[in-house]
Protein backbone atom coordinates (compact mmCIF):
# COMPACT_ATOMS: atom_id res chain seq x y z
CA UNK A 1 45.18 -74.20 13.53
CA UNK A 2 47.79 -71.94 14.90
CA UNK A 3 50.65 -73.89 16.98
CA UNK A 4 50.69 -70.53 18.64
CA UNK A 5 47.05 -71.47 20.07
CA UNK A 6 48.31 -74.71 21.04
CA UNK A 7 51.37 -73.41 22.91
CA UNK A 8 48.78 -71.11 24.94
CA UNK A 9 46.58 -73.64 26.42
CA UNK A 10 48.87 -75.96 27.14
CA UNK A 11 50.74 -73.12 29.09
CA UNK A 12 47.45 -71.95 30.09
CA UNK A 13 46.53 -75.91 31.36
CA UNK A 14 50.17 -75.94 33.72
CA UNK A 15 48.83 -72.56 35.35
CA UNK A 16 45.35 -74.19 35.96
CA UNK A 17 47.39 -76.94 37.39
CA UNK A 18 49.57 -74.49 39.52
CA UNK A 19 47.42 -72.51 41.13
CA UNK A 20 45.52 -75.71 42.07
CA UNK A 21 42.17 -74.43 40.40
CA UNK A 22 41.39 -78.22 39.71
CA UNK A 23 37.35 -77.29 38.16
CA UNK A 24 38.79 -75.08 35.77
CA UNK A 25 41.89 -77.25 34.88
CA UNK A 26 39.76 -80.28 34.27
CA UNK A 27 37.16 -78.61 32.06
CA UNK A 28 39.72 -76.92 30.07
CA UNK A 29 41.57 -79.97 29.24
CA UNK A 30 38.53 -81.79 28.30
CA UNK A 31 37.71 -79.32 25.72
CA UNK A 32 41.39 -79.05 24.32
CA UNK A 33 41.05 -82.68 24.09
CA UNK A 34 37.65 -83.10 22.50
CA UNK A 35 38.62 -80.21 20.26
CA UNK A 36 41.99 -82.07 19.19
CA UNK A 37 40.00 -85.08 18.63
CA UNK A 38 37.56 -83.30 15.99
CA UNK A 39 40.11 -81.84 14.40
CA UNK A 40 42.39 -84.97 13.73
CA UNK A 41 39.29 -86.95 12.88
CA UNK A 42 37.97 -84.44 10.52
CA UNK A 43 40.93 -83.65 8.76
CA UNK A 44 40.65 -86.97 7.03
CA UNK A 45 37.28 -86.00 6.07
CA UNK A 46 36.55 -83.76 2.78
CA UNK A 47 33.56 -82.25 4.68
CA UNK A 48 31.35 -82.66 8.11
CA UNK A 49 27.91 -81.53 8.71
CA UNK A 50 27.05 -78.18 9.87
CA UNK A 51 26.12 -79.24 13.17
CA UNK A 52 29.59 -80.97 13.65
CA UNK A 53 31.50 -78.14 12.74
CA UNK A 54 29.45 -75.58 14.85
CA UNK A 55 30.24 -78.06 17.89
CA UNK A 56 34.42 -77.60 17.01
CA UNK A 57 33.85 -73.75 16.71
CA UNK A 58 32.49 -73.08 19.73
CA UNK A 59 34.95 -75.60 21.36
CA UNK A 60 37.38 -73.54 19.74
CA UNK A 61 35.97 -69.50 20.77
CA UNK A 62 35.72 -70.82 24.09
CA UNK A 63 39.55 -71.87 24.51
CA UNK A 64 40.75 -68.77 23.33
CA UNK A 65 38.01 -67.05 25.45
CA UNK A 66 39.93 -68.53 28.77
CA UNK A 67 43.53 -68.52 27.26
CA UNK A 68 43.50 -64.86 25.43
CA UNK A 69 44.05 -61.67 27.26
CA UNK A 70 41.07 -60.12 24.95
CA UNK A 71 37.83 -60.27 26.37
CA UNK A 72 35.50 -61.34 23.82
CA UNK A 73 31.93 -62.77 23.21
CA UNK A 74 30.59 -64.87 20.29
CA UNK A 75 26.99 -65.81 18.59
CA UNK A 76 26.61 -67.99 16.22
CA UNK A 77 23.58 -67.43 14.21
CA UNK A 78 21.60 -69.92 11.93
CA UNK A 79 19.16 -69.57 9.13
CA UNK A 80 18.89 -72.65 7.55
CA UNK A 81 15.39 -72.57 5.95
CA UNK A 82 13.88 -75.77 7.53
CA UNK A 83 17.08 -77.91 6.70
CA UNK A 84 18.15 -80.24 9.74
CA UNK A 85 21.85 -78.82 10.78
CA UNK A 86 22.86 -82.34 10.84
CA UNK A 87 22.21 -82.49 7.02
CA UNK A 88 23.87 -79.57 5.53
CA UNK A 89 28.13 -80.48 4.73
CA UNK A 90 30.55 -78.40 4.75
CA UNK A 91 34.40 -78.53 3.88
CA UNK A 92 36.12 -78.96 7.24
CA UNK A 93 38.12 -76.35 8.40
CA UNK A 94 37.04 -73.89 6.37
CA UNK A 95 36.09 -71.34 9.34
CA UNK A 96 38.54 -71.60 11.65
CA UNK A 97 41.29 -69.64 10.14
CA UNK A 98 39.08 -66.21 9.77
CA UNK A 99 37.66 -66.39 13.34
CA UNK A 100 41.45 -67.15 14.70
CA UNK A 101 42.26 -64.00 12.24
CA UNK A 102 39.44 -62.02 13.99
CA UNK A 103 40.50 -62.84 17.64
CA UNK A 104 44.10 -62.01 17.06
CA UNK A 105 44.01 -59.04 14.83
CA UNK A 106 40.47 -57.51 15.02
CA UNK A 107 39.45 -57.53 18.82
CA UNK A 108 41.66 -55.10 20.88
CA UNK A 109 43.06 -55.61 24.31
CA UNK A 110 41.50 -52.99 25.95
CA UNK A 111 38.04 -53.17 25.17
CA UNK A 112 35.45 -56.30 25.31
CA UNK A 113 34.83 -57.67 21.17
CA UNK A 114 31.91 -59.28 19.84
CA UNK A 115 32.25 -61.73 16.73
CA UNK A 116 29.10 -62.74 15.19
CA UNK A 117 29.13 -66.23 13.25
CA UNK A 118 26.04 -66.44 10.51
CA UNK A 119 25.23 -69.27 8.54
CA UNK A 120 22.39 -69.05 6.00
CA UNK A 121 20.95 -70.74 3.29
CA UNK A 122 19.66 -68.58 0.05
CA UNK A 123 19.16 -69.85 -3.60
CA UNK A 124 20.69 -72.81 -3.23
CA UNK A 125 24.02 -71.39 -1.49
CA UNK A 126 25.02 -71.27 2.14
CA UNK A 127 26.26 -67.82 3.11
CA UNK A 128 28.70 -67.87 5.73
CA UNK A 129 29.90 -64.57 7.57
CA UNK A 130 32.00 -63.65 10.24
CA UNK A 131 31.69 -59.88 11.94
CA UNK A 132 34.07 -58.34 14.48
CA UNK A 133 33.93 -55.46 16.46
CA UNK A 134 37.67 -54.82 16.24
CA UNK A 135 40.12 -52.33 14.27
CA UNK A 136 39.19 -52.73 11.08
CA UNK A 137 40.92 -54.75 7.95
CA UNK A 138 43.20 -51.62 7.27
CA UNK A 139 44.84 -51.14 10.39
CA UNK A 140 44.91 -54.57 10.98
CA UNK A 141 47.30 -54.70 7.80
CA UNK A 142 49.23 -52.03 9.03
CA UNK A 143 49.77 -53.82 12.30
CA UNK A 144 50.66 -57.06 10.89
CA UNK A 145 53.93 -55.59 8.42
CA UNK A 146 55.23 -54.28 12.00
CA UNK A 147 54.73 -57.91 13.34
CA UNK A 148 56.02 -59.81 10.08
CA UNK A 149 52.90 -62.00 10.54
CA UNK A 150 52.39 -64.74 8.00
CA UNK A 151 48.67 -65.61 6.73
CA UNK A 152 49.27 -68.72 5.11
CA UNK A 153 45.90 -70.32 6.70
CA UNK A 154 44.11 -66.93 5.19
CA UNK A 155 45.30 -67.24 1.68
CA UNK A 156 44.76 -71.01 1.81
CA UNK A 157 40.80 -70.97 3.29
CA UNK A 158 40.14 -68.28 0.40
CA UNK A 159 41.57 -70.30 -2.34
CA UNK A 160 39.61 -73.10 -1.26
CA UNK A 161 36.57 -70.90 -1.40
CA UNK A 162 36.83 -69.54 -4.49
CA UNK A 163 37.69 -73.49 -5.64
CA UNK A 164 34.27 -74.61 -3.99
CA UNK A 165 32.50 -71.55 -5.05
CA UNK A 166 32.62 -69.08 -8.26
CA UNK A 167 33.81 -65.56 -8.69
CA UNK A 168 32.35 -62.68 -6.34
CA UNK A 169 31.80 -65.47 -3.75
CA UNK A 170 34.50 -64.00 -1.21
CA UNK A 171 34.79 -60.90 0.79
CA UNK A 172 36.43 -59.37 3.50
CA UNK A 173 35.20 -55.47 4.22
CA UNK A 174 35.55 -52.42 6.62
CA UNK A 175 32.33 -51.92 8.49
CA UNK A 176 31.76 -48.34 9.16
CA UNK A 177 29.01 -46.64 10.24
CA UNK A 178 29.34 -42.42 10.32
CA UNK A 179 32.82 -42.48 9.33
CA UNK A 180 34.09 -44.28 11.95
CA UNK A 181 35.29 -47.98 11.40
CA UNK A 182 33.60 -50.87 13.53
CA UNK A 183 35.05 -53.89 12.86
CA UNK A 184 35.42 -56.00 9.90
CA UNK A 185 33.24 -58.74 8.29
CA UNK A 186 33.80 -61.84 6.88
CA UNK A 187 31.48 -63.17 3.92
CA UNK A 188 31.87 -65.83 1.80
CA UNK A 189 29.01 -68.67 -0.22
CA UNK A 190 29.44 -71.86 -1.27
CA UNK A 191 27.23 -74.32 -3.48
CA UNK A 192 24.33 -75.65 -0.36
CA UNK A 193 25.22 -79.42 -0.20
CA UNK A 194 23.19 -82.12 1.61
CA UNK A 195 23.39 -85.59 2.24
CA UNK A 196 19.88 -86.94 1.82
């Protein structure tokens, strides 16, 4: 997780707290807390059920909903064939980085941004995806030489992938739809693993 994100809510927390908006401030710490908690106590785990990692996503959107100056919305889809959420694993973590990655360099500032979050299971695989509405991959690449950005957290979730997973099990493509770009998407399998 970015210490950038960090930084923002707990500036984002003192503004609550000075402008005396004492609903807000409460709530908002509560989920920076809870969220803190599942990450520390997952990050000594190799993996976490589906449902548990869901539960830290959405904790997640929703902070950088209130502390970003994009105006977003999410969804996070499931098609799970019948399997119980709480039954599917999946490496910790492994999310995160391409949905921070969406919110910072796909959505624009100016206009409100949808990201779609799709799990589904086929042939023994879960197929995760992540769509934006934003810029596009390409200009988002462009933008981030000017910024001197460094995507660590990018390079390191897709490694892991391709560990979990085999060849042609990652991808990260320009949606376009009559020639003009839409946002980006996110796709990436890995073997379906259960614990019963």
């Amino acid at each position: 997780m970015n210490p950038h994100f960090i930084f923002n809510v707990l500036n984002g927390i003192k503004a609550l707290g000075n402008s005396g908006k004492t609903e807000e401030l409460n709530t908002t710490i509560s989920q920076f807390s809870i969220l803190l908690r599942s990450i520390l106590s997952n990050s000594r785990k190799d993996e976490i059920s589906l449902k548990e990692e869901i539960e830290s996503l959405k904790n997640y959107i929703e902070l950088e909903q209130k502390m970003s100056s994009k105006t977003f919305e999410y969804h996070i889809i499931t098609n799970l064939n019948n399997i119980d959420i709480e039954e599917i694993l999946i490496p910790t973590m492994l999310m995160q980085p391409f949905i921070e990655n969406a919110i910072k360099h796909g959505i624009q500032a100016n206009q409100k941004g949808k990201i779609t979050i799709s799990f589904d299971v086929k042939h023994h695989f879960l197929n995760c995806s992540i769509v934006d509405s934003g810029i596009g991959i390409h200009q988002s690449k462009k933008e981030k030489i000017n910024s001197n950005h460094d995507s660590l957290a990018l390079k390191v979730s897709k490694e892991r992938i391709q560990h979990l997973s085999m060849k042609n099990s990652f991808s990260i493509d320009e949606i376009v739809a009559d020639s003009i770009i839409k946002g980006t998407k996110v796709w990436f399998k890995i073997p379906l693993k259960t614990d019963y």
